[in-house]
C-alpha atoms as a PDB file:
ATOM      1  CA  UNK A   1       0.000   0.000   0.000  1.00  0.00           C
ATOM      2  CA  UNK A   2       1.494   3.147  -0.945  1.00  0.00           C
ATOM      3  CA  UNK A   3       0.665   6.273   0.841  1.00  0.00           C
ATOM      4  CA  UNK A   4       1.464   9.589   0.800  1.00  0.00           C
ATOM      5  CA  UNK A   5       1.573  12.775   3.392  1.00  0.00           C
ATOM      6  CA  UNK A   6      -0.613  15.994   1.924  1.00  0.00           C
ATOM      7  CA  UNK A   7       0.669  18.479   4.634  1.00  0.00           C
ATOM      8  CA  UNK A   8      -0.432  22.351   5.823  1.00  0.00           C
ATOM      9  CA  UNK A   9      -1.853  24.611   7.526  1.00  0.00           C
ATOM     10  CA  UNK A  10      -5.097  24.672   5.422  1.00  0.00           C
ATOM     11  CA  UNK A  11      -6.261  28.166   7.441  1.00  0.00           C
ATOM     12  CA  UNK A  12      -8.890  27.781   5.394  1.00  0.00           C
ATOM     13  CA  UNK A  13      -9.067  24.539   3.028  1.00  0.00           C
ATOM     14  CA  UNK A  14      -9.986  25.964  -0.366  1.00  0.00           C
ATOM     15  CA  UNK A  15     -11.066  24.322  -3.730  1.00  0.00           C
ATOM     16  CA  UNK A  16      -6.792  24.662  -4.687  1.00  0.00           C
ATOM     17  CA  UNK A  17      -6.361  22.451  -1.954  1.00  0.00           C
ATOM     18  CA  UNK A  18      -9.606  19.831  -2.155  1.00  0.00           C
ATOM     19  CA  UNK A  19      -8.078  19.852  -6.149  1.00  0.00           C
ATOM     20  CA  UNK A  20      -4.954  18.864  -5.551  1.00  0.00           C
ATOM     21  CA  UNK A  21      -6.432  16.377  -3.145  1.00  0.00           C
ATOM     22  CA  UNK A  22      -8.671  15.207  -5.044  1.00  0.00           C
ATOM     23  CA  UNK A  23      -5.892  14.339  -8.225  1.00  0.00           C
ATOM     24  CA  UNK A  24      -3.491  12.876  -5.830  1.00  0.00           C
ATOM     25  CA  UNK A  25      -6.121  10.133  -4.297  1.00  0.00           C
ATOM     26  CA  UNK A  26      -5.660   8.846  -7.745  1.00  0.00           C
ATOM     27  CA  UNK A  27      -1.898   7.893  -7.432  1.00  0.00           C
ATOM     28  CA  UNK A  28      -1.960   6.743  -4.188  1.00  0.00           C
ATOM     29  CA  UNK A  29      -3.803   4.073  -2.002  1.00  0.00           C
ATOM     30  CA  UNK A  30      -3.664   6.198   0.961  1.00  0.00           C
ATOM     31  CA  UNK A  31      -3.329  10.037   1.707  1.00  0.00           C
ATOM     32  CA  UNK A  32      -3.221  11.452   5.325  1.00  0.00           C
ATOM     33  CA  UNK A  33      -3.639  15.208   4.608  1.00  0.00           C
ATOM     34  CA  UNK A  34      -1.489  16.133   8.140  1.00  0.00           C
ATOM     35  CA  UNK A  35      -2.653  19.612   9.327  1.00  0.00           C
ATOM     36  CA  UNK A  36       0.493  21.286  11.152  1.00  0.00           C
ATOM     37  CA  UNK A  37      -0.084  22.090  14.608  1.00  0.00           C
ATOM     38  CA  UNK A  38       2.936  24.272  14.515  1.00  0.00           C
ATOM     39  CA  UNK A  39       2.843  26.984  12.054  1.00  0.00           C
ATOM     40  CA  UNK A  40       4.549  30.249  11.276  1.00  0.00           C
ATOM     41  CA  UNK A  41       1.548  31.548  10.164  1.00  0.00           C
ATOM     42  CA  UNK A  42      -0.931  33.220  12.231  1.00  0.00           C
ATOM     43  CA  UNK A  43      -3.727  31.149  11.617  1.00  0.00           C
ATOM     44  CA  UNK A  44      -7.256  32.367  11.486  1.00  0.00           C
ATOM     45  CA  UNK A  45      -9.429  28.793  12.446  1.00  0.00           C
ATOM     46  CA  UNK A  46      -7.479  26.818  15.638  1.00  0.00           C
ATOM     47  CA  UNK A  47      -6.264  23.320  15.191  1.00  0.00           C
ATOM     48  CA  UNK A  48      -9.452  21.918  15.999  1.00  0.00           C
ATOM     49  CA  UNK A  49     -11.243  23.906  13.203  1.00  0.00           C
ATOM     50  CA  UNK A  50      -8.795  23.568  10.022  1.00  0.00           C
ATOM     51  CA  UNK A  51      -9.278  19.540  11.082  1.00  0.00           C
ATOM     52  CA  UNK A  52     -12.710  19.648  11.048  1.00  0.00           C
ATOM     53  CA  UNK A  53     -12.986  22.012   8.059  1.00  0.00           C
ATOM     54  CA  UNK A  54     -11.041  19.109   6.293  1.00  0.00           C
ATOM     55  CA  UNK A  55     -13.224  16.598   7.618  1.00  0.00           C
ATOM     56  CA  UNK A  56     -15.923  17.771   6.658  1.00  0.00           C
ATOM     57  CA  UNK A  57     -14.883  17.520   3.251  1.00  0.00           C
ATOM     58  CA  UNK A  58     -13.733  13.955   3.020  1.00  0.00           C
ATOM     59  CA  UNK A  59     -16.221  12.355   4.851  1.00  0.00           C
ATOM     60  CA  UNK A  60     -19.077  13.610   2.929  1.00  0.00           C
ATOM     61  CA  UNK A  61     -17.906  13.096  -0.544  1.00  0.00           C
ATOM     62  CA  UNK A  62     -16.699   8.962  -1.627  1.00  0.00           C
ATOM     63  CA  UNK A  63     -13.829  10.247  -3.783  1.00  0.00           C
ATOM     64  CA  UNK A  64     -12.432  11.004  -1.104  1.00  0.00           C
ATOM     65  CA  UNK A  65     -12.549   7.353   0.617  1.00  0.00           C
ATOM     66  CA  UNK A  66      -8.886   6.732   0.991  1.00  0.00           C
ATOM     67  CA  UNK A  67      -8.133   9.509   3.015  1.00  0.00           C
ATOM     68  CA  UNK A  68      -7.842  10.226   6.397  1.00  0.00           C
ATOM     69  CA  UNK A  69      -7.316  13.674   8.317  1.00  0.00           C
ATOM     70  CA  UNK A  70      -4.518  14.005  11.493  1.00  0.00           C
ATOM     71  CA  UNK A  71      -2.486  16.965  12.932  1.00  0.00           C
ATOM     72  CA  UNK A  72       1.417  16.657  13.377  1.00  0.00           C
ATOM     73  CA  UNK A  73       3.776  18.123  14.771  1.00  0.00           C
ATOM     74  CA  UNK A  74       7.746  19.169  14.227  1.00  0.00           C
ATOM     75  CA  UNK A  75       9.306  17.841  10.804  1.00  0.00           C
ATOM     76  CA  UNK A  76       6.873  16.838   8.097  1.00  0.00           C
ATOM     77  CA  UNK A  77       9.292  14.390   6.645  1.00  0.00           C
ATOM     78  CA  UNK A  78       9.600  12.853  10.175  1.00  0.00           C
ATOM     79  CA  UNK A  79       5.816  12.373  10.363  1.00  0.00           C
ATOM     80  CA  UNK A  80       6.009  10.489   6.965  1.00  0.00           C
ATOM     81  CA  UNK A  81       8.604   8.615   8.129  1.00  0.00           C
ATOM     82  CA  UNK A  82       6.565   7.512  11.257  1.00  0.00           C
ATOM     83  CA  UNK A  83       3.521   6.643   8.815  1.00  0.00           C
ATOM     84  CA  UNK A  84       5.596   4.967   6.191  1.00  0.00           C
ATOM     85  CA  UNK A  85       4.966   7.270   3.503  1.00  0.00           C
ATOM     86  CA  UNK A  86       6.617   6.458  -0.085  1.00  0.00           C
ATOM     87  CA  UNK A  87       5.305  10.427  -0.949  1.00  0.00           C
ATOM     88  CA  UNK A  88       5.065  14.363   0.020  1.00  0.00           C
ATOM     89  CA  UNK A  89       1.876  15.651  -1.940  1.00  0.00           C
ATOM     90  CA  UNK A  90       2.730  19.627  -2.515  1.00  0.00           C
ATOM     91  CA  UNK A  91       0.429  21.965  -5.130  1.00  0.00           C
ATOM     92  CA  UNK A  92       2.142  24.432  -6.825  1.00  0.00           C
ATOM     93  CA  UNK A  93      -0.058  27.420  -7.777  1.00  0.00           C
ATOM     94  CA  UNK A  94       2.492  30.168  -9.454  1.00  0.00           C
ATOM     95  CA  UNK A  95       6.036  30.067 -10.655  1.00  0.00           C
ATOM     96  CA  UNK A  96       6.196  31.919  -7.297  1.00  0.00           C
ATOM     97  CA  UNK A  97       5.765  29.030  -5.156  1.00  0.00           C
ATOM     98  CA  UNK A  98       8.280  26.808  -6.552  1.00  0.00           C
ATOM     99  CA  UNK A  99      11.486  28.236  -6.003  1.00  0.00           C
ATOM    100  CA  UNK A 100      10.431  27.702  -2.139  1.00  0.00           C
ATOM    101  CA  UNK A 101       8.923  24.244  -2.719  1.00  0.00           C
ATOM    102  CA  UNK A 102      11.941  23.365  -4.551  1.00  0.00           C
ATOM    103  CA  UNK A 103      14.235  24.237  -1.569  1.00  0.00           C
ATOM    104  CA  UNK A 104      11.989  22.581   0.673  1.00  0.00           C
ATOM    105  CA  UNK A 105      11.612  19.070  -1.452  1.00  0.00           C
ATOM    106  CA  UNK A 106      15.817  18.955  -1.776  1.00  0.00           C
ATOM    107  CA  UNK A 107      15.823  19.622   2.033  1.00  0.00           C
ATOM    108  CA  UNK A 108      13.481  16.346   2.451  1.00  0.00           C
ATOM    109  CA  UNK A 109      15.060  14.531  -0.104  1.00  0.00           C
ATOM    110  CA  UNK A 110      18.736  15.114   1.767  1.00  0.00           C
ATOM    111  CA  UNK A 111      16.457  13.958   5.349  1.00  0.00           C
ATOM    112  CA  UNK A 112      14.868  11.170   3.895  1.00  0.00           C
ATOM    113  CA  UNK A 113      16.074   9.967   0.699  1.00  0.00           C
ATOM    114  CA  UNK A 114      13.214   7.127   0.175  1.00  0.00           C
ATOM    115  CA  UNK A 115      10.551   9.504   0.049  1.00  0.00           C
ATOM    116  CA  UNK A 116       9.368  11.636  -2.804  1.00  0.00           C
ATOM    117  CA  UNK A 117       7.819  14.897  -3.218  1.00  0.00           C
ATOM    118  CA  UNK A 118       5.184  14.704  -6.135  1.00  0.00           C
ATOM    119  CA  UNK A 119       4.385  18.662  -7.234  1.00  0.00           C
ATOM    120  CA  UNK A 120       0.827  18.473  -8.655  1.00  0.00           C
ATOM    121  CA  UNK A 121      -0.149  21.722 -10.573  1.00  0.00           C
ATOM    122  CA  UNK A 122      -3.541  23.409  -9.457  1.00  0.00           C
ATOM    123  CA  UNK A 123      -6.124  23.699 -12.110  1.00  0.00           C
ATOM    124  CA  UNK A 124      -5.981  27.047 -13.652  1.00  0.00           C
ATOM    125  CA  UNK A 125      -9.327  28.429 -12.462  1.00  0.00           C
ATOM    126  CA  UNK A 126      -7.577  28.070  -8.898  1.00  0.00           C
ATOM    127  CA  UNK A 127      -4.301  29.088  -9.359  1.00  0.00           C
ATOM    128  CA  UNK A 128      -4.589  32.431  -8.218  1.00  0.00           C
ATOM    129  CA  UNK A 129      -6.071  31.369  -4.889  1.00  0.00           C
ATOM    130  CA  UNK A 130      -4.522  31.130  -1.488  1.00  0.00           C
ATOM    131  CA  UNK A 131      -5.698  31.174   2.024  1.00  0.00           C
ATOM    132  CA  UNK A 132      -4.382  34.588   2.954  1.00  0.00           C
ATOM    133  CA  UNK A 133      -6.212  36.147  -0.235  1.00  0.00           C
ATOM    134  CA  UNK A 134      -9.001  34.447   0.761  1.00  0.00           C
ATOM    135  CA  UNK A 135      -9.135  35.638   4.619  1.00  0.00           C
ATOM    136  CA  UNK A 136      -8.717  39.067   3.341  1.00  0.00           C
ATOM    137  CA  UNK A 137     -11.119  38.817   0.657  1.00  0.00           C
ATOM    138  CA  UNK A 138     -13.769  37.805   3.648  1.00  0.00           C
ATOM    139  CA  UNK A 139     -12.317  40.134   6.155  1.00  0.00           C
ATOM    140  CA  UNK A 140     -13.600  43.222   4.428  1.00  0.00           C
ATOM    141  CA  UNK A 141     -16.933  41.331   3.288  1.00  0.00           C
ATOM    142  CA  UNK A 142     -16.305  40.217  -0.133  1.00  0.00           C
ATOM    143  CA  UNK A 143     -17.951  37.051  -1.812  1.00  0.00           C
ATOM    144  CA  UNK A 144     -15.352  33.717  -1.630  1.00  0.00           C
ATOM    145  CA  UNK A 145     -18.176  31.151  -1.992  1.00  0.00           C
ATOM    146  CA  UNK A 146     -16.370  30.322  -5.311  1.00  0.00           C
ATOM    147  CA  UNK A 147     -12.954  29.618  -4.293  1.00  0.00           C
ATOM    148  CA  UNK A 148     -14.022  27.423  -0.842  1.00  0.00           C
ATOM    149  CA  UNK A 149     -16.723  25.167  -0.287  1.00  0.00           C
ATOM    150  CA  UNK A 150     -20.247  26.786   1.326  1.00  0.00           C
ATOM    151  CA  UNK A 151     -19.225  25.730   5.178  1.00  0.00           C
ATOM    152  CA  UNK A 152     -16.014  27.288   5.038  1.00  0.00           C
ATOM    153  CA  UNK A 153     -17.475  30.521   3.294  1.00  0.00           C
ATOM    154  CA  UNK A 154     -19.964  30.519   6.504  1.00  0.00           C
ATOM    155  CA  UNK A 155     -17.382  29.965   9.205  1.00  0.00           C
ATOM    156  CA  UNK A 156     -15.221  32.799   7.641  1.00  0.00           C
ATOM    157  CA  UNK A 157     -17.893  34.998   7.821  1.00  0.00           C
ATOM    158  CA  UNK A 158     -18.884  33.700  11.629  1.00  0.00           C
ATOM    159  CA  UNK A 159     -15.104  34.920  12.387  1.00  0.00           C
ATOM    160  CA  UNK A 160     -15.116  37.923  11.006  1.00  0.00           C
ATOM    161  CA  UNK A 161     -18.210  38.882  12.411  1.00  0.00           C
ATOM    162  CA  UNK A 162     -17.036  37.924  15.734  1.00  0.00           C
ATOM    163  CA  UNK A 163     -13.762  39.851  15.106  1.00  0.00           C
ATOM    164  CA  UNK A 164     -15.948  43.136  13.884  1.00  0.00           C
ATOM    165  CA  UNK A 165     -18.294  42.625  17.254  1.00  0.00           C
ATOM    166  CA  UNK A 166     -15.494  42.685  19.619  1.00  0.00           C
ATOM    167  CA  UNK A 167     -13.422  45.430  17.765  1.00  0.00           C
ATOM    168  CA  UNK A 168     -16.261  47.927  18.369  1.00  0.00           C
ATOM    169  CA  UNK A 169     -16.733  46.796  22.097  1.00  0.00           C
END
């Protein structure tokens, strides 16, 4: 059984992401999408959420019946060592995001040298989309329902609301 490691932070999951998921579940027998606990990012949706948020998607939808959904912790490469992964699953979105995914995968590859990093191109329609844009595209009340799926759309706009509320108190 071959299976692969489809890590992030995922504050939120987008379509980019469910995409690349979604493409990869066909090379592999098994994917653990592995949500970092430990991120340099500040993150929008806790731990708990960008799990669930991910959950949420592969549970409801059969394509998706060969994945599971963890958290880790410390070096990604380590956790797919500890799962016996043959793979890393990374999207690349931009020539932007390569030169860093590139260092990154070489990095790994010097770590663990049995385990691959497979680079799956995003459809076009979601290549200009990322997490941040998205956050900031729903913090000042624009429309993301077509870049994430309807729950996520409604838990951004939960947290900003919540955010707005306790700004003006």
């Amino acid at each position: 059984m071959k299976t692969a490691i489809y890590p992030g932070t995922f504050d939120p999951v987008t379509y980019g992401h469910l995409d690349i998921l979604q493409r990869a579940t066909t090379l592999f027998d098994k994917i653990i999408v592995a949500v970092a606990s430990e991120t340099n990012k500040d993150t929008l949706f806790s731990l708990e959420e960008r799990v669930e948020l991910w959950r949420h998607e592969v549970t409801s939808d059969p394509r998706y019946s060969n994945v599971i959904v963890t958290t880790f912790s410390g070096l990604t490469i380590e956790f797919a060592r500890q799962n016996h992964a043959v793979a890393l699953i990374r999207g690349l979105r931009a020539i932007s995001d390569f030169e860093y995914e590139f260092q990154l995968a070489l990095m790994n590859k010097n770590m663990a040298p049995d385990i691959e990093t497979v680079f799956l191109m995003t459809q076009s329609q979601f290549s200009f989309i990322s997490s941040t844009t998205i956050k900031l595209v729903s913090s000042l009340e624009g429309c993301v329902g077509d870049f994430v799926p309807a729950h996520v759309e409604q838990l951004l706009k939960s947290k900003y609301l919540l955010r707005s509320a306790s700004a003006k108190n």
